[in-house]
C-alpha atoms as a PDB file:
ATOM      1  CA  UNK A   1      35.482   8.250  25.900  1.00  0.00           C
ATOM      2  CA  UNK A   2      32.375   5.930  26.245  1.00  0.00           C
ATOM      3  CA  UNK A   3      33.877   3.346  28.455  1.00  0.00           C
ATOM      4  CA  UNK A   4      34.271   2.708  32.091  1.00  0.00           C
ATOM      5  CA  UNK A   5      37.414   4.047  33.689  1.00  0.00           C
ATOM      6  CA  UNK A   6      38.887   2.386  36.957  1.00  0.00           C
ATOM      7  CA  UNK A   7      38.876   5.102  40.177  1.00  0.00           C
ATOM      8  CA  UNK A   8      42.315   4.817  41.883  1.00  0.00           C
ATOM      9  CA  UNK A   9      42.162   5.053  45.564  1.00  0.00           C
ATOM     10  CA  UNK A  10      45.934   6.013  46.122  1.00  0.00           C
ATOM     11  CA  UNK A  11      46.455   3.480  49.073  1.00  0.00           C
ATOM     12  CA  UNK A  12      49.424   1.465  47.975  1.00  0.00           C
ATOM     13  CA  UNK A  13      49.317   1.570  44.418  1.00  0.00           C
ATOM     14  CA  UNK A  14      46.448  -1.099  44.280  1.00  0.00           C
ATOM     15  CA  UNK A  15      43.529  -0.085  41.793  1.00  0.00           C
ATOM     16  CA  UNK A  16      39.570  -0.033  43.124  1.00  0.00           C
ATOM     17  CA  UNK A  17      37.840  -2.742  41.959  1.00  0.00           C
ATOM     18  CA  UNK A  18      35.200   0.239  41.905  1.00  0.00           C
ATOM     19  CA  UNK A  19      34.408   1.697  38.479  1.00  0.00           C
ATOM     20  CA  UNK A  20      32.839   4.851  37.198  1.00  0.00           C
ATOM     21  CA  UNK A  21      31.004   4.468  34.093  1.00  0.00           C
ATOM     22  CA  UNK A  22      29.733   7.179  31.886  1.00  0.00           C
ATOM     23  CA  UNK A  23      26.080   7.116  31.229  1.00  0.00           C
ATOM     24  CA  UNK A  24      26.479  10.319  29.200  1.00  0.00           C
ATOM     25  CA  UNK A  25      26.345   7.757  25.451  1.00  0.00           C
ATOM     26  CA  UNK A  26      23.618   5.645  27.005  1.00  0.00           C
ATOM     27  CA  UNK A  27      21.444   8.940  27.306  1.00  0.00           C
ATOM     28  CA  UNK A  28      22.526  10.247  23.835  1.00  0.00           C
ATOM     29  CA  UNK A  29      21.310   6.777  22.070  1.00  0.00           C
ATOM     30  CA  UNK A  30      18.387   6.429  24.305  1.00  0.00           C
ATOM     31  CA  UNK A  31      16.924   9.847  23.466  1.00  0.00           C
ATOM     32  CA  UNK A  32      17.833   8.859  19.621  1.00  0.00           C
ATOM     33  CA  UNK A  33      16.049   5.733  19.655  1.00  0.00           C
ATOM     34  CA  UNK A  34      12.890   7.165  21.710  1.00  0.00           C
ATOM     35  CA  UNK A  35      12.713  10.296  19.300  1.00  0.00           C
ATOM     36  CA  UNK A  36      13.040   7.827  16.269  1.00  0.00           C
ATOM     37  CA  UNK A  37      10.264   6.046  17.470  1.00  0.00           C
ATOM     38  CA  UNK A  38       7.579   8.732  18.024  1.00  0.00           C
ATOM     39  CA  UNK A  39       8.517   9.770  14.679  1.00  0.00           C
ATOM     40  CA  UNK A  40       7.666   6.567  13.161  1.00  0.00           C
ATOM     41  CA  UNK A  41       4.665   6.137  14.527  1.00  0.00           C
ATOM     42  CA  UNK A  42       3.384   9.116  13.340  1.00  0.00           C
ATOM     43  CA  UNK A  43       4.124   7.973   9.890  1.00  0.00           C
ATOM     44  CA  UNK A  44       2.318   4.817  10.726  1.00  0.00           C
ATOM     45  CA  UNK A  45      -0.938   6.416  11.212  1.00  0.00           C
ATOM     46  CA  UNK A  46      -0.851   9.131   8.478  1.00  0.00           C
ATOM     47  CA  UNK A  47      -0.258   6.330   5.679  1.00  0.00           C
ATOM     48  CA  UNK A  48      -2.800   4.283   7.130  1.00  0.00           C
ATOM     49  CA  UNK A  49      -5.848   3.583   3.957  1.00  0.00           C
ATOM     50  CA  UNK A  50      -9.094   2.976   5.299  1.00  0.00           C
ATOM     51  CA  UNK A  51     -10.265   0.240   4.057  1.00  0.00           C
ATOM     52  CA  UNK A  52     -11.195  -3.533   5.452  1.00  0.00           C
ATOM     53  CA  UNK A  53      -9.478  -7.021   3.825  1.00  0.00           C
ATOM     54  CA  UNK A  54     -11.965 -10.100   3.269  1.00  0.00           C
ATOM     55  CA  UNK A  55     -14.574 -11.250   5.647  1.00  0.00           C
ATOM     56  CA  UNK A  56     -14.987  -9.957   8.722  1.00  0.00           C
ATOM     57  CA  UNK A  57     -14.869 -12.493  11.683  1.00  0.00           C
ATOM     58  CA  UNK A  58     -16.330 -10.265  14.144  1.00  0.00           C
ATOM     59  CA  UNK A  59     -19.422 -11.878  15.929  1.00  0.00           C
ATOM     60  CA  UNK A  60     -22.239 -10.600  18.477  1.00  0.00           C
ATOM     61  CA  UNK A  61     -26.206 -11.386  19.218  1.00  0.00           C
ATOM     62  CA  UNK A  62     -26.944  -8.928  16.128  1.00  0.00           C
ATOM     63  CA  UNK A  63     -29.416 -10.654  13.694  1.00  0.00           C
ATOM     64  CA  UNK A  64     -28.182 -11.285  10.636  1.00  0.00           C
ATOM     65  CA  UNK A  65     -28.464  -8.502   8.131  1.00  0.00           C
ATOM     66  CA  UNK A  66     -31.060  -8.311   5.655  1.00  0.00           C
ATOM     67  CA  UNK A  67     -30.074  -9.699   2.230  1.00  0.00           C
ATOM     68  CA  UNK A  68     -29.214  -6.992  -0.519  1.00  0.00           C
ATOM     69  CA  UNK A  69     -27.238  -6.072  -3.602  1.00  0.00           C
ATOM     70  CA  UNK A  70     -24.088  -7.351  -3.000  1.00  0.00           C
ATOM     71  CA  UNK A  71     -21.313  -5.309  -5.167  1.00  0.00           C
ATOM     72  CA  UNK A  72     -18.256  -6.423  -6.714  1.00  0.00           C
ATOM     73  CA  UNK A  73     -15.510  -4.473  -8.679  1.00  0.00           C
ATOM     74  CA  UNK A  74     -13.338  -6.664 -10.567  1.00  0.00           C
ATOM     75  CA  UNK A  75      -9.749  -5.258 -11.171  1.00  0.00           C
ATOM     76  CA  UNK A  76      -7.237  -6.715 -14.131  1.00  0.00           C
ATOM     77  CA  UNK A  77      -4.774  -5.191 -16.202  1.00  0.00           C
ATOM     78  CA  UNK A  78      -7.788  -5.198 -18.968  1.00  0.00           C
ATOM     79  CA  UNK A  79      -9.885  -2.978 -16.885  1.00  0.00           C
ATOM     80  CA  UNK A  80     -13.259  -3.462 -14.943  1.00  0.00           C
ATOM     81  CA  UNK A  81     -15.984  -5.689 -14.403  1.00  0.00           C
ATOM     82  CA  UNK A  82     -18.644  -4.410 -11.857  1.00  0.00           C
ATOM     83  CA  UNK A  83     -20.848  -7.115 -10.709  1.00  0.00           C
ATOM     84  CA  UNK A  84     -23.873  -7.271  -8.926  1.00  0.00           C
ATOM     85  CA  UNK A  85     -24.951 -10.055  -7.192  1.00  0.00           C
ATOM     86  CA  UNK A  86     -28.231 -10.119  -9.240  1.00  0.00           C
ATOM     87  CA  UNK A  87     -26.422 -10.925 -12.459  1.00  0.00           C
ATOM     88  CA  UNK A  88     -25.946  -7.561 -14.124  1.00  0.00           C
ATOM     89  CA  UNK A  89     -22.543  -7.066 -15.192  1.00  0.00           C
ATOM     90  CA  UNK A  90     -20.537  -3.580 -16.461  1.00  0.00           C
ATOM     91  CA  UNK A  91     -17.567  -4.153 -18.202  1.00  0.00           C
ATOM     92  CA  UNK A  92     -15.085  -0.897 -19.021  1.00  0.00           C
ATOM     93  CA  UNK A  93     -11.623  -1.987 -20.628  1.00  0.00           C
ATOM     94  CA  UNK A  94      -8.549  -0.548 -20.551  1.00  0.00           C
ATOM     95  CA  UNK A  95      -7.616   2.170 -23.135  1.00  0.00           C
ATOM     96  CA  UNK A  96      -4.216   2.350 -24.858  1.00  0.00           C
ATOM     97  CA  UNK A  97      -2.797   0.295 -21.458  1.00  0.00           C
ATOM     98  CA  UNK A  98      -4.667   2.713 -18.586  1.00  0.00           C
ATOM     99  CA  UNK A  99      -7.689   1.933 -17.108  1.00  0.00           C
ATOM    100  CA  UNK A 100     -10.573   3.974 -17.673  1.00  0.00           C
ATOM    101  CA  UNK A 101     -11.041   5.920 -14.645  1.00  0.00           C
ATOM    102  CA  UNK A 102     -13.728   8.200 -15.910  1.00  0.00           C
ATOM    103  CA  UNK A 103     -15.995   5.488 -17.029  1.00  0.00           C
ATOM    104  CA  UNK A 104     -15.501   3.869 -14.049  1.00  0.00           C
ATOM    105  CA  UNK A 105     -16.463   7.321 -11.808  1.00  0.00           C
ATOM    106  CA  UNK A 106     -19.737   7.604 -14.282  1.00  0.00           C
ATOM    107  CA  UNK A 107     -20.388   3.919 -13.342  1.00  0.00           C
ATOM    108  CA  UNK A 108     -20.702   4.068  -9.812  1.00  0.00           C
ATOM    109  CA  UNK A 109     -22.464   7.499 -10.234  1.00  0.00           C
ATOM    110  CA  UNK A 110     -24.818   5.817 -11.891  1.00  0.00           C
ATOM    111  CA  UNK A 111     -25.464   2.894  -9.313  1.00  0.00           C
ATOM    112  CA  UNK A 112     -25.246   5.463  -6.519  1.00  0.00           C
ATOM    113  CA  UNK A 113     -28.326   7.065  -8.071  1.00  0.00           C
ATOM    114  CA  UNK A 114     -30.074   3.452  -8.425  1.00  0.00           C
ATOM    115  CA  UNK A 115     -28.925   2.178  -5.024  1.00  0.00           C
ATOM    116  CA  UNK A 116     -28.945   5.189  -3.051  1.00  0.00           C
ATOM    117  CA  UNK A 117     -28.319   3.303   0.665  1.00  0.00           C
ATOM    118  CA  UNK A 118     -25.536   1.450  -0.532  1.00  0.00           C
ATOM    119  CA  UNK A 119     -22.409   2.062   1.112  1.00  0.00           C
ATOM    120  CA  UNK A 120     -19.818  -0.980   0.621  1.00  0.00           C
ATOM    121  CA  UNK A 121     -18.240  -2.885  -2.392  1.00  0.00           C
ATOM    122  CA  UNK A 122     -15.895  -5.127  -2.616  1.00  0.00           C
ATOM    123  CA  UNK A 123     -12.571  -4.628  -5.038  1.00  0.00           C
ATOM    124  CA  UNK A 124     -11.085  -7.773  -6.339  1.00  0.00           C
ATOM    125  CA  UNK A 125      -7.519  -7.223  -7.728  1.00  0.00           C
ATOM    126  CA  UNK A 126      -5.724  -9.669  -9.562  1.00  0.00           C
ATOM    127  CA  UNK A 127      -1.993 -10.141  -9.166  1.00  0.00           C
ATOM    128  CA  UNK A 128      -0.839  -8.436 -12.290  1.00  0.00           C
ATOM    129  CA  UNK A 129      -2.432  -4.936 -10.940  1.00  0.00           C
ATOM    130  CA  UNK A 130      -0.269  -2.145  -9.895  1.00  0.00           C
ATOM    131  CA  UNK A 131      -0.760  -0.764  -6.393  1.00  0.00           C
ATOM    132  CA  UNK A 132      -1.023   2.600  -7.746  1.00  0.00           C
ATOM    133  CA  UNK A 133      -3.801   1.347 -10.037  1.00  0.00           C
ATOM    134  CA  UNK A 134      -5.826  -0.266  -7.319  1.00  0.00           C
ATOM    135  CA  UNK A 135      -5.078   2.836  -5.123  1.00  0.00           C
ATOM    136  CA  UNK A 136      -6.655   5.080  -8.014  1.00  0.00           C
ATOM    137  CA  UNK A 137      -9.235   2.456  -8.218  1.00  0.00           C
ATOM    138  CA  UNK A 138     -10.647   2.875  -4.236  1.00  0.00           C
ATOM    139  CA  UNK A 139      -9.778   6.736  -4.225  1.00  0.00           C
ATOM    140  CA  UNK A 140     -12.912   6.979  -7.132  1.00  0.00           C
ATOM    141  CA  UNK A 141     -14.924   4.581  -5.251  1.00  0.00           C
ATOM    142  CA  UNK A 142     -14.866   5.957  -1.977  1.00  0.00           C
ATOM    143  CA  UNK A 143     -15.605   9.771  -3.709  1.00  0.00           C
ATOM    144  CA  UNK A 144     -18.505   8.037  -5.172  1.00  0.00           C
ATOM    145  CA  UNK A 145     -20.222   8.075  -2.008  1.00  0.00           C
ATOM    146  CA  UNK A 146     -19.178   4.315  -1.031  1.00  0.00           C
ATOM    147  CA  UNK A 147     -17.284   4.607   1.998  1.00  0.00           C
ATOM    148  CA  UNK A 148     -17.249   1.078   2.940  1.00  0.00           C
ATOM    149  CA  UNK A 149     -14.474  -0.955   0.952  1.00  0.00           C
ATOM    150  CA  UNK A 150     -13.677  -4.408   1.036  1.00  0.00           C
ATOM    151  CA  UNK A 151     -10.165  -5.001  -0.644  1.00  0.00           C
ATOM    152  CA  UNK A 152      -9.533  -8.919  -1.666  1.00  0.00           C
ATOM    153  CA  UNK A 153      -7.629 -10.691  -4.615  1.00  0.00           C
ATOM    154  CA  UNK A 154      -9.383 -12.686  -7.248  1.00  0.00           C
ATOM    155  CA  UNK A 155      -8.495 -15.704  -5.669  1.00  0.00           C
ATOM    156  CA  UNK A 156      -6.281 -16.926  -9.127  1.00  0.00           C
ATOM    157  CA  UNK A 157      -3.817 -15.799 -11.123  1.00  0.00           C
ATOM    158  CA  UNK A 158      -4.598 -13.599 -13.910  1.00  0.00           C
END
């Protein structure tokens, strides 16, 4: 049994006020709980994406960086909009209810070759995307030689 049993002393027929308990459960659940654990957090880092959320608010004595191109993938239900922060727009809808993924891997082929020391963009989802979808969506990026990704919402509801 898991509970603590009163030792009897034998003098008189009076009980110890003495008990033994058995740590033999404790140990069992401990081990349990600490092999549950490391388990976990294995899990934890394998379905970790790498990816970083919004501004960063990490500050230093670095100057501040030159201006560029600043990229920005718009993701709807309807498909894509790739900006760039100089005006020029690329829109690719969706087909028959899936988004193009091919166009969109040709796309950022294409401004890989034109901005070849580019390495971030930023992906703006809208609510009505599904996380498989925007998943997709930074798997294509990142194999497109753009390693860096921002992941924010549109800010609305679309």
């Amino acid at each position: 049994m898991a509970g603590g049993a009163v030792v009897s002393n034998g003098k008189g027929g009076r009980k110890s006020v003495d008990a033994a308990i058995n740590l033999v459960p404790f140990i069992d659940l401990l081990s349990c709980c600490l092999a549950f654990l490391l388990i976990t957090a294995v899990w934890v880092n394998l379905s970790q994406v790498p990816v970083h959320h919004g501004a960063s608010s990490e500050g230093g004595a670095n100057p501040p960086p030159v201006p560029s191109v600043q990229l920005t993938l718009l993701l709807s239900p309807d498909g894509y909009v790739l900006q760039r922060s100089t005006g020029e727009t690329t829109h690719l809808s969706a087909v028959s209810g899936e988004l193009d993924y091919k166009g969109l891997a040709n796309a950022m082929r294409q401004l890989k070759r034109e901005l070849p020391h580019k390495e971030d963009i930023t992906i703006r989802s809208s609510d009505g995307v599904i996380y498989d979808r925007l998943i997709q969506t930074i798997d294509i990026v990142r194999a497109e030689q753009f390693p860096d990704v921002n992941v924010t919402d549109t800010g609305h509801d679309s």
